[in-house]
PDB file of N, CA and C in Angstrom:
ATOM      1  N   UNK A   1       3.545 -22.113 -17.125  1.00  0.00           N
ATOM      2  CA  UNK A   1       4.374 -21.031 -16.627  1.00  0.00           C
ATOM      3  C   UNK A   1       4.555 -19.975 -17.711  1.00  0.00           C
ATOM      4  N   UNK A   2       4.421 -18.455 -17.104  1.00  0.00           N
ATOM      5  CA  UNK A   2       4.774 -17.451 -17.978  1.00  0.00           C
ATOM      6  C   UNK A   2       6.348 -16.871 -17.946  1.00  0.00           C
ATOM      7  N   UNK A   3       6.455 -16.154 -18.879  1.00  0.00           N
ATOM      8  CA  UNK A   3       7.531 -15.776 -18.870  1.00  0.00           C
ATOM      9  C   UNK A   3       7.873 -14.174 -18.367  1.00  0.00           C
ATOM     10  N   UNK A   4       9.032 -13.576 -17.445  1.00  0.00           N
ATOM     11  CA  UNK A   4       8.999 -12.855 -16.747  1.00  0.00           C
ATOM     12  C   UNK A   4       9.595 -11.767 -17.757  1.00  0.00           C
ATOM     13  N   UNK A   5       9.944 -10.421 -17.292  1.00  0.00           N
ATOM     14  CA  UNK A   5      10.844  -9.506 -17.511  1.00  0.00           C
ATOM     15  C   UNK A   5      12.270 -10.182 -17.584  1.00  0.00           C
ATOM     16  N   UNK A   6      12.977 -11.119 -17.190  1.00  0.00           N
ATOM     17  CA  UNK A   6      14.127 -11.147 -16.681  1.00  0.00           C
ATOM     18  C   UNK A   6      14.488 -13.020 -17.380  1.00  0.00           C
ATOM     19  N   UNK A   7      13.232 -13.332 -17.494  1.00  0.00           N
ATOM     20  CA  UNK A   7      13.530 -14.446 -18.364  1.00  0.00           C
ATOM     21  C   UNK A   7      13.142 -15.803 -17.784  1.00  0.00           C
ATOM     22  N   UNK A   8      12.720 -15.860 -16.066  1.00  0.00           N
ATOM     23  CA  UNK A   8      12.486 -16.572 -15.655  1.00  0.00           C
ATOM     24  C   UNK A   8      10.779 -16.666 -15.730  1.00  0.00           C
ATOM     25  N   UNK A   9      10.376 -17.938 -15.435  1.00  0.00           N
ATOM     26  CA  UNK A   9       9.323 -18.597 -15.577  1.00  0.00           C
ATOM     27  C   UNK A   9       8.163 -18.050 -14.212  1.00  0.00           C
ATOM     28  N   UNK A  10       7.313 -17.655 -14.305  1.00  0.00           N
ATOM     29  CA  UNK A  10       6.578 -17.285 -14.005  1.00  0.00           C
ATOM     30  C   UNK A  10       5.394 -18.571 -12.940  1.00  0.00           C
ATOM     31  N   UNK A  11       5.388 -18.893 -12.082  1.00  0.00           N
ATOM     32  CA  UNK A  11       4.562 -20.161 -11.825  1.00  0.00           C
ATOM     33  C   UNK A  11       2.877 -19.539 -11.648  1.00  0.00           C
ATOM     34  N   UNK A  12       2.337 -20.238 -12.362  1.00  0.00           N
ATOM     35  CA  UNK A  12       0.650 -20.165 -12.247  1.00  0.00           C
ATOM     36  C   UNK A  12      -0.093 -20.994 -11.434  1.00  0.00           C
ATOM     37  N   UNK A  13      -1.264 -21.068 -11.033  1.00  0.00           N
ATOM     38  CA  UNK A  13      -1.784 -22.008  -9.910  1.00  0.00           C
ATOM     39  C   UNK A  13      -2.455 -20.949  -8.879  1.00  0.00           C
ATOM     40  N   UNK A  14      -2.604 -22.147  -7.826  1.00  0.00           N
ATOM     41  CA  UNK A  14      -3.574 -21.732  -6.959  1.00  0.00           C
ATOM     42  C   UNK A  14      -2.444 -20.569  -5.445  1.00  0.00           C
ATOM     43  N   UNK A  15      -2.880 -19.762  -5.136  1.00  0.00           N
ATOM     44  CA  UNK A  15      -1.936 -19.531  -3.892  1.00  0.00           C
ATOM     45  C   UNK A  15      -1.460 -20.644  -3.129  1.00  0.00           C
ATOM     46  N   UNK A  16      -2.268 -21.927  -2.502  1.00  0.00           N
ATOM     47  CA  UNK A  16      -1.950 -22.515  -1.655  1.00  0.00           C
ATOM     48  C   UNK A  16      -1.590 -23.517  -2.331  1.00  0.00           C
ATOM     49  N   UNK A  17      -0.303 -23.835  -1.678  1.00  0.00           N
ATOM     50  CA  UNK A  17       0.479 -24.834  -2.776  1.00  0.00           C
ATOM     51  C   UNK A  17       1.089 -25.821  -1.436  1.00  0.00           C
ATOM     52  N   UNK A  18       1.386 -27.013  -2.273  1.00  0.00           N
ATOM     53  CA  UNK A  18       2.303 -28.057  -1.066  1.00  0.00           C
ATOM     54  C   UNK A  18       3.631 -28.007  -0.881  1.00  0.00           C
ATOM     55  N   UNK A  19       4.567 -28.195  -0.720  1.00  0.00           N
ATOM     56  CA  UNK A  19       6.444 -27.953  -0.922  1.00  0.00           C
ATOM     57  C   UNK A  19       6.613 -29.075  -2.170  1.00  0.00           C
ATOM     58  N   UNK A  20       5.876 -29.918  -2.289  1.00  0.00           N
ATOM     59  CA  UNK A  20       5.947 -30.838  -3.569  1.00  0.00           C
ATOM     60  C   UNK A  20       5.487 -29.753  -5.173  1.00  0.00           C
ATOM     61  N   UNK A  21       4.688 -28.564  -4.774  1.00  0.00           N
ATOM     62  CA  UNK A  21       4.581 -27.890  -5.941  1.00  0.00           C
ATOM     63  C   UNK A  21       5.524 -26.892  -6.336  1.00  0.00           C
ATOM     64  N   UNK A  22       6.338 -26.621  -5.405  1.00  0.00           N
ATOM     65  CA  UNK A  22       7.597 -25.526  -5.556  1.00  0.00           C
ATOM     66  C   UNK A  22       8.980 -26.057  -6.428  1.00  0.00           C
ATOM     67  N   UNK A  23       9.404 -25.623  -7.438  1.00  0.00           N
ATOM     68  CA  UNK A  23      10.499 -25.591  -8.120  1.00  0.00           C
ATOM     69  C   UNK A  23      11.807 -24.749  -8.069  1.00  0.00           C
ATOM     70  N   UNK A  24      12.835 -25.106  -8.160  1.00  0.00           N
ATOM     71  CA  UNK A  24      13.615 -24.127  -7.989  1.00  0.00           C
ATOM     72  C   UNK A  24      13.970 -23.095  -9.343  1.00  0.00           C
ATOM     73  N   UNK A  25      14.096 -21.993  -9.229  1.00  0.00           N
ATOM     74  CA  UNK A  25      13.491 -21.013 -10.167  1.00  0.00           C
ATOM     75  C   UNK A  25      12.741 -20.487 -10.581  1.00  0.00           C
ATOM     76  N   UNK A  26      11.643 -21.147  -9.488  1.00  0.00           N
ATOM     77  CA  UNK A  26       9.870 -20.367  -9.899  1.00  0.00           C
ATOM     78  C   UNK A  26       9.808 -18.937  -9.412  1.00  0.00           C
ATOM     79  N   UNK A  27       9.343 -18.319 -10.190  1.00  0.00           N
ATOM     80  CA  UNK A  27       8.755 -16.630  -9.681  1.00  0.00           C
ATOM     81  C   UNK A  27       7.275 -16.807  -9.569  1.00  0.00           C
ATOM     82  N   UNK A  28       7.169 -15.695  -8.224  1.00  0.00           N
ATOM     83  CA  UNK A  28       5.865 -15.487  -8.101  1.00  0.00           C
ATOM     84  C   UNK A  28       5.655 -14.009  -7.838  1.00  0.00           C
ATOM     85  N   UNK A  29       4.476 -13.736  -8.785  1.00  0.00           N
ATOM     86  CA  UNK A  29       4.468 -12.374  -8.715  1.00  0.00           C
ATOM     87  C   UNK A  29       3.111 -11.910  -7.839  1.00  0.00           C
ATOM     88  N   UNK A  30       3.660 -10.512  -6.732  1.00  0.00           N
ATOM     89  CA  UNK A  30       2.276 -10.553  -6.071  1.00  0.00           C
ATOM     90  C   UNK A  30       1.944  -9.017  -6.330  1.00  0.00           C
ATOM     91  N   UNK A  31       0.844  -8.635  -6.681  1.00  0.00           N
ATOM     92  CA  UNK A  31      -0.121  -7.711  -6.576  1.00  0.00           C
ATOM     93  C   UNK A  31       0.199  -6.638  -5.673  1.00  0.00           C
ATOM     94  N   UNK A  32       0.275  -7.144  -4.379  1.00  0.00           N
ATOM     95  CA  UNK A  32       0.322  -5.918  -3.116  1.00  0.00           C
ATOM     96  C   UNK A  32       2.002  -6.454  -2.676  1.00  0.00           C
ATOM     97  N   UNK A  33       2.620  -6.215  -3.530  1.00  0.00           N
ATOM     98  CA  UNK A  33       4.038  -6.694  -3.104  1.00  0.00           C
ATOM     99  C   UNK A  33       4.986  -5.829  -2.369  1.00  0.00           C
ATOM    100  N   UNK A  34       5.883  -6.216  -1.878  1.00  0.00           N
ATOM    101  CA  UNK A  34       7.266  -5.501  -1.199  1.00  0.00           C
ATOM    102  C   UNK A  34       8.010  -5.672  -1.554  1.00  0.00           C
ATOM    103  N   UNK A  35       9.433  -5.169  -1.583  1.00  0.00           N
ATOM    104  CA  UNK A  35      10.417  -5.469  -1.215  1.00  0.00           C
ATOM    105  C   UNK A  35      11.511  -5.371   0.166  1.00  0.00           C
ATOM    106  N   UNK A  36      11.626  -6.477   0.837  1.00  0.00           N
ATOM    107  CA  UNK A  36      11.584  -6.739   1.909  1.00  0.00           C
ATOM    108  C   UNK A  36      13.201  -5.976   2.221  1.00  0.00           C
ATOM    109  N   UNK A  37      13.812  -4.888   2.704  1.00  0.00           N
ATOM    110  CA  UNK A  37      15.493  -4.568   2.430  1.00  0.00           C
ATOM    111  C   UNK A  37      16.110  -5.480   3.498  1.00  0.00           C
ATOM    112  N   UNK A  38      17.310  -4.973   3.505  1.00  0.00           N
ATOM    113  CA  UNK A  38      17.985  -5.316   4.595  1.00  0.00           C
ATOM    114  C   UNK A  38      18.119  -4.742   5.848  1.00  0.00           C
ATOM    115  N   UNK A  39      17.707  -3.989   6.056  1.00  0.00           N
ATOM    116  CA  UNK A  39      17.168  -2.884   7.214  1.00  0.00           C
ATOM    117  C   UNK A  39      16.003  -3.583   7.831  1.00  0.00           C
ATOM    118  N   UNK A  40      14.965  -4.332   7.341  1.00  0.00           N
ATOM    119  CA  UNK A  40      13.870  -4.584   7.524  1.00  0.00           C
ATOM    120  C   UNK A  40      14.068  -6.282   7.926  1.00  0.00           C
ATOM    121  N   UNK A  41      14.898  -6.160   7.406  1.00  0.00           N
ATOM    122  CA  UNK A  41      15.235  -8.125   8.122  1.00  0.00           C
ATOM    123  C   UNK A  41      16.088  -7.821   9.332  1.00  0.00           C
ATOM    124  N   UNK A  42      17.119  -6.690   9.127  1.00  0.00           N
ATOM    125  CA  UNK A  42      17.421  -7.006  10.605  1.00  0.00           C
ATOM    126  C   UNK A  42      16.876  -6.019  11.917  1.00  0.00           C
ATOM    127  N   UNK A  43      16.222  -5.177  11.674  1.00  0.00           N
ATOM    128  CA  UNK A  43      15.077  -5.256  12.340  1.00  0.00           C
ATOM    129  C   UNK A  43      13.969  -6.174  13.123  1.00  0.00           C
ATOM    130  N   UNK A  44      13.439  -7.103  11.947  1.00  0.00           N
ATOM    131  CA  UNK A  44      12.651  -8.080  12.215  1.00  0.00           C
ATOM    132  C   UNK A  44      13.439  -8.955  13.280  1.00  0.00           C
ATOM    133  N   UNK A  45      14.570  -9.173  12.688  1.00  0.00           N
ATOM    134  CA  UNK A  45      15.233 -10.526  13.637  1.00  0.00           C
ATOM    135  C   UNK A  45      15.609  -9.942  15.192  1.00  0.00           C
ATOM    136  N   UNK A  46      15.802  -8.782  15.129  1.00  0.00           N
ATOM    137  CA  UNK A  46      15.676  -8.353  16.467  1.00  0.00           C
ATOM    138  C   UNK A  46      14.801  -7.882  17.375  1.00  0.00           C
ATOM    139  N   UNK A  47      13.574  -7.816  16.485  1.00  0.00           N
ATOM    140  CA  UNK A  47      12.073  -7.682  17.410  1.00  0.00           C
ATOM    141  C   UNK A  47      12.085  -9.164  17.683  1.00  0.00           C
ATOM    142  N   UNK A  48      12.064  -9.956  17.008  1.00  0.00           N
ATOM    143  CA  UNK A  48      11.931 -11.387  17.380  1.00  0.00           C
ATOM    144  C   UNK A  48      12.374 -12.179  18.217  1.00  0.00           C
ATOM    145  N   UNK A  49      13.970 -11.315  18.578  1.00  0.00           N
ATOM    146  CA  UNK A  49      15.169 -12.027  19.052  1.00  0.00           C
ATOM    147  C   UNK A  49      15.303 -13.302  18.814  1.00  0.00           C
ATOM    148  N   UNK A  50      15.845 -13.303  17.176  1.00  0.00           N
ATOM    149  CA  UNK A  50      16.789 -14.471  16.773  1.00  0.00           C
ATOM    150  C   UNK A  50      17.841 -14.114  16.847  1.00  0.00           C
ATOM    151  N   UNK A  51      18.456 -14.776  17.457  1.00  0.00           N
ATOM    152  CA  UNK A  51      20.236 -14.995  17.771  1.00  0.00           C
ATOM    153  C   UNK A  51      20.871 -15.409  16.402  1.00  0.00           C
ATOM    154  N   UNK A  52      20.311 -16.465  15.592  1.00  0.00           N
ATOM    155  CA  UNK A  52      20.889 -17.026  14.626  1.00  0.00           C
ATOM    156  C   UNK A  52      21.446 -15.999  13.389  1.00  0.00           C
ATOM    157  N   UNK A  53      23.106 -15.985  13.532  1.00  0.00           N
ATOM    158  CA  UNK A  53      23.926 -15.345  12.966  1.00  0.00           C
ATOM    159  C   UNK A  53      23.763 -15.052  11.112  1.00  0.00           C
ATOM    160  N   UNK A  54      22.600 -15.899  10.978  1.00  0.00           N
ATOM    161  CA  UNK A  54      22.666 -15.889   9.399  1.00  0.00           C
ATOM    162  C   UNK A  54      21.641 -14.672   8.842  1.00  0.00           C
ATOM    163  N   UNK A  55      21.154 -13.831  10.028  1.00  0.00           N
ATOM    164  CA  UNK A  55      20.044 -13.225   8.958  1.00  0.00           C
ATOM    165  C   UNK A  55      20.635 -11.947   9.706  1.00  0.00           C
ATOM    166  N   UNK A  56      21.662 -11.340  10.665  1.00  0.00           N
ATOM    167  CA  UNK A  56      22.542 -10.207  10.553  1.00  0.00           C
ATOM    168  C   UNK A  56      24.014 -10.200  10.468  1.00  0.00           C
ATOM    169  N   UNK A  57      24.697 -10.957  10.449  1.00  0.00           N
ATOM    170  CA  UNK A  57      26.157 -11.005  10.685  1.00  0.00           C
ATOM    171  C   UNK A  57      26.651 -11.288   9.320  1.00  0.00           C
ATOM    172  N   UNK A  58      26.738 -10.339   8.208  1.00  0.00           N
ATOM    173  CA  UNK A  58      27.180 -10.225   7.443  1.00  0.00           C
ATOM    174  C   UNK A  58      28.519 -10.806   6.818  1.00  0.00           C
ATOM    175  N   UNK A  59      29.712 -10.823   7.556  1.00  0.00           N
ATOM    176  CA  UNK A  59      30.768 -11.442   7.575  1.00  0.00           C
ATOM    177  C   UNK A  59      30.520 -13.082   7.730  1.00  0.00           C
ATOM    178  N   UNK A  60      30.064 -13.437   8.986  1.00  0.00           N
ATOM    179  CA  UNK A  60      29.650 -15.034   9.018  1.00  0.00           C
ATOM    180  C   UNK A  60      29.149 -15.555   8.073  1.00  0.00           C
ATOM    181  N   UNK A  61      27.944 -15.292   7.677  1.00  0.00           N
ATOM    182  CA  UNK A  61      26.686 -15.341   6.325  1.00  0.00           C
ATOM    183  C   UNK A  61      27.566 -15.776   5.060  1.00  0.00           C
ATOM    184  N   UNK A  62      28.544 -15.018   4.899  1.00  0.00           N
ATOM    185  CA  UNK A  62      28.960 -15.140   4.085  1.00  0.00           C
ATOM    186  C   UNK A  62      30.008 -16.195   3.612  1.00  0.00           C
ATOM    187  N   UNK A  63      30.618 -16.878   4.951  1.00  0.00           N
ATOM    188  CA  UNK A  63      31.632 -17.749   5.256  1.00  0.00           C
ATOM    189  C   UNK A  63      30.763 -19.374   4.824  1.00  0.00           C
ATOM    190  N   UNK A  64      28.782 -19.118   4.673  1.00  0.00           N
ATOM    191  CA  UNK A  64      28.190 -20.197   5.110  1.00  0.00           C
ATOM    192  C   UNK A  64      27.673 -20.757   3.183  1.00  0.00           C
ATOM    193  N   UNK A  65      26.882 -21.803   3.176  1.00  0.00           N
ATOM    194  CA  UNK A  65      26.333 -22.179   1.852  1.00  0.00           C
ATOM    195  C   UNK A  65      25.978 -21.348   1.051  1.00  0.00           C
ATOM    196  N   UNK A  66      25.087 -20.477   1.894  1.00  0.00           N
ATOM    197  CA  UNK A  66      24.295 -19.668   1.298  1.00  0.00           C
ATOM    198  C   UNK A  66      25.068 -18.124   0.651  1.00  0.00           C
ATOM    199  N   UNK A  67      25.997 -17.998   1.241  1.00  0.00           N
ATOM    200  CA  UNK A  67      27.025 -17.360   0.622  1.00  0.00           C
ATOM    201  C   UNK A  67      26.455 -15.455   0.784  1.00  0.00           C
ATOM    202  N   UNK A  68      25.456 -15.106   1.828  1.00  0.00           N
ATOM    203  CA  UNK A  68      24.750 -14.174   2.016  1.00  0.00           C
ATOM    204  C   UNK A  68      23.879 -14.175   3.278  1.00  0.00           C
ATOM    205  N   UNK A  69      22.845 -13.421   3.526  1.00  0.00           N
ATOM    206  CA  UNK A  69      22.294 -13.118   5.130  1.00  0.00           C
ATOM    207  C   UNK A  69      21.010 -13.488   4.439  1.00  0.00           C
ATOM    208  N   UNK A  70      20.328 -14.542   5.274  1.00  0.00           N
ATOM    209  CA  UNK A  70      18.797 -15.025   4.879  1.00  0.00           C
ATOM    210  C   UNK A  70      17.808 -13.819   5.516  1.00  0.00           C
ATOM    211  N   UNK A  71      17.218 -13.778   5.224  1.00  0.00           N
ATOM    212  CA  UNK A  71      15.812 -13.117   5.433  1.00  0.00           C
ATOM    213  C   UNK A  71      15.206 -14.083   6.390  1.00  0.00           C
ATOM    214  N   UNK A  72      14.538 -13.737   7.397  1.00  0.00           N
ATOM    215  CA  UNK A  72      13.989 -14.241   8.809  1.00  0.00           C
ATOM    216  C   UNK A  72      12.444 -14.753   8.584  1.00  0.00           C
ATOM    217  N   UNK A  73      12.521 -16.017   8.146  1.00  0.00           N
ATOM    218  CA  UNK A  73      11.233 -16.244   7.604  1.00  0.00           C
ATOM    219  C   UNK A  73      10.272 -15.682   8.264  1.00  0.00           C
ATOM    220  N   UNK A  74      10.224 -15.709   9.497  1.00  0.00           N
ATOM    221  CA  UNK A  74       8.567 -15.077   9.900  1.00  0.00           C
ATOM    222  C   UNK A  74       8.434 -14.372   9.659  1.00  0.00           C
ATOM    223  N   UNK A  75       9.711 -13.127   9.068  1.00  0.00           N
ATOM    224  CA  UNK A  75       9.030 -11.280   8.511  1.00  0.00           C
ATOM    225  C   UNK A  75       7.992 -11.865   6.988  1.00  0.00           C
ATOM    226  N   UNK A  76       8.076 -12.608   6.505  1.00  0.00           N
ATOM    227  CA  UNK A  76       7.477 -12.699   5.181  1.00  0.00           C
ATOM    228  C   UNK A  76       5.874 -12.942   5.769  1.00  0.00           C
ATOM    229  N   UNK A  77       5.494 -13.387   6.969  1.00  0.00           N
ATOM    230  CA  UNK A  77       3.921 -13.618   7.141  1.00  0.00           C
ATOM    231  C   UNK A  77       3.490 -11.707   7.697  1.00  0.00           C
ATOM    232  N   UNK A  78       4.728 -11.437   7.570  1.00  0.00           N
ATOM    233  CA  UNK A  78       4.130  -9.478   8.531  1.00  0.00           C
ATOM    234  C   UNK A  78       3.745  -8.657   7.294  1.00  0.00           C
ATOM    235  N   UNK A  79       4.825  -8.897   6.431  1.00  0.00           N
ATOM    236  CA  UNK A  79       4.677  -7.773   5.187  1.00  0.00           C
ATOM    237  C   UNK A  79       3.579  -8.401   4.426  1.00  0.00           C
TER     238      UNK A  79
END
């Protein structure tokens, strides 16, 4: 692992990885990257129509573990 701008570890390897190769705190840096806003997740979740309160309802989201509004995994296979 390299080391980032920000101090975190950088993970090296192949793109296709198993959930057994993921760490918590790994960065991955991509080439043709985005940044995904919040406009763009809740967007997504409403082309999709997810109901599930955690990736627009700001107030709820926040009441939950995660302590914030998740990002709608399937927008990450669009961008």
């Amino acid at each position: 692992m390299e080391d980032s701008d920000d101090g975190a570890a950088a993970a090296e390897g192949p793109a296709g990885r198993f959930l057994e190769d993921f760490e918590v705190g790994d960065v991955y840096r991509s080439r043709l990257g985005r940044t995904i806003t919040e406009t763009d997740n809740v967007w997504f979740t409403c082309l999709t129509m997810n109901t599930n309160q955690m990736h627009f309802n700001t107030p709820y989201s926040e009441r939950t573990r995660f302590k914030q509004q998740l990002v709608n995994s399937t927008s990450r296979s669009r961008w």
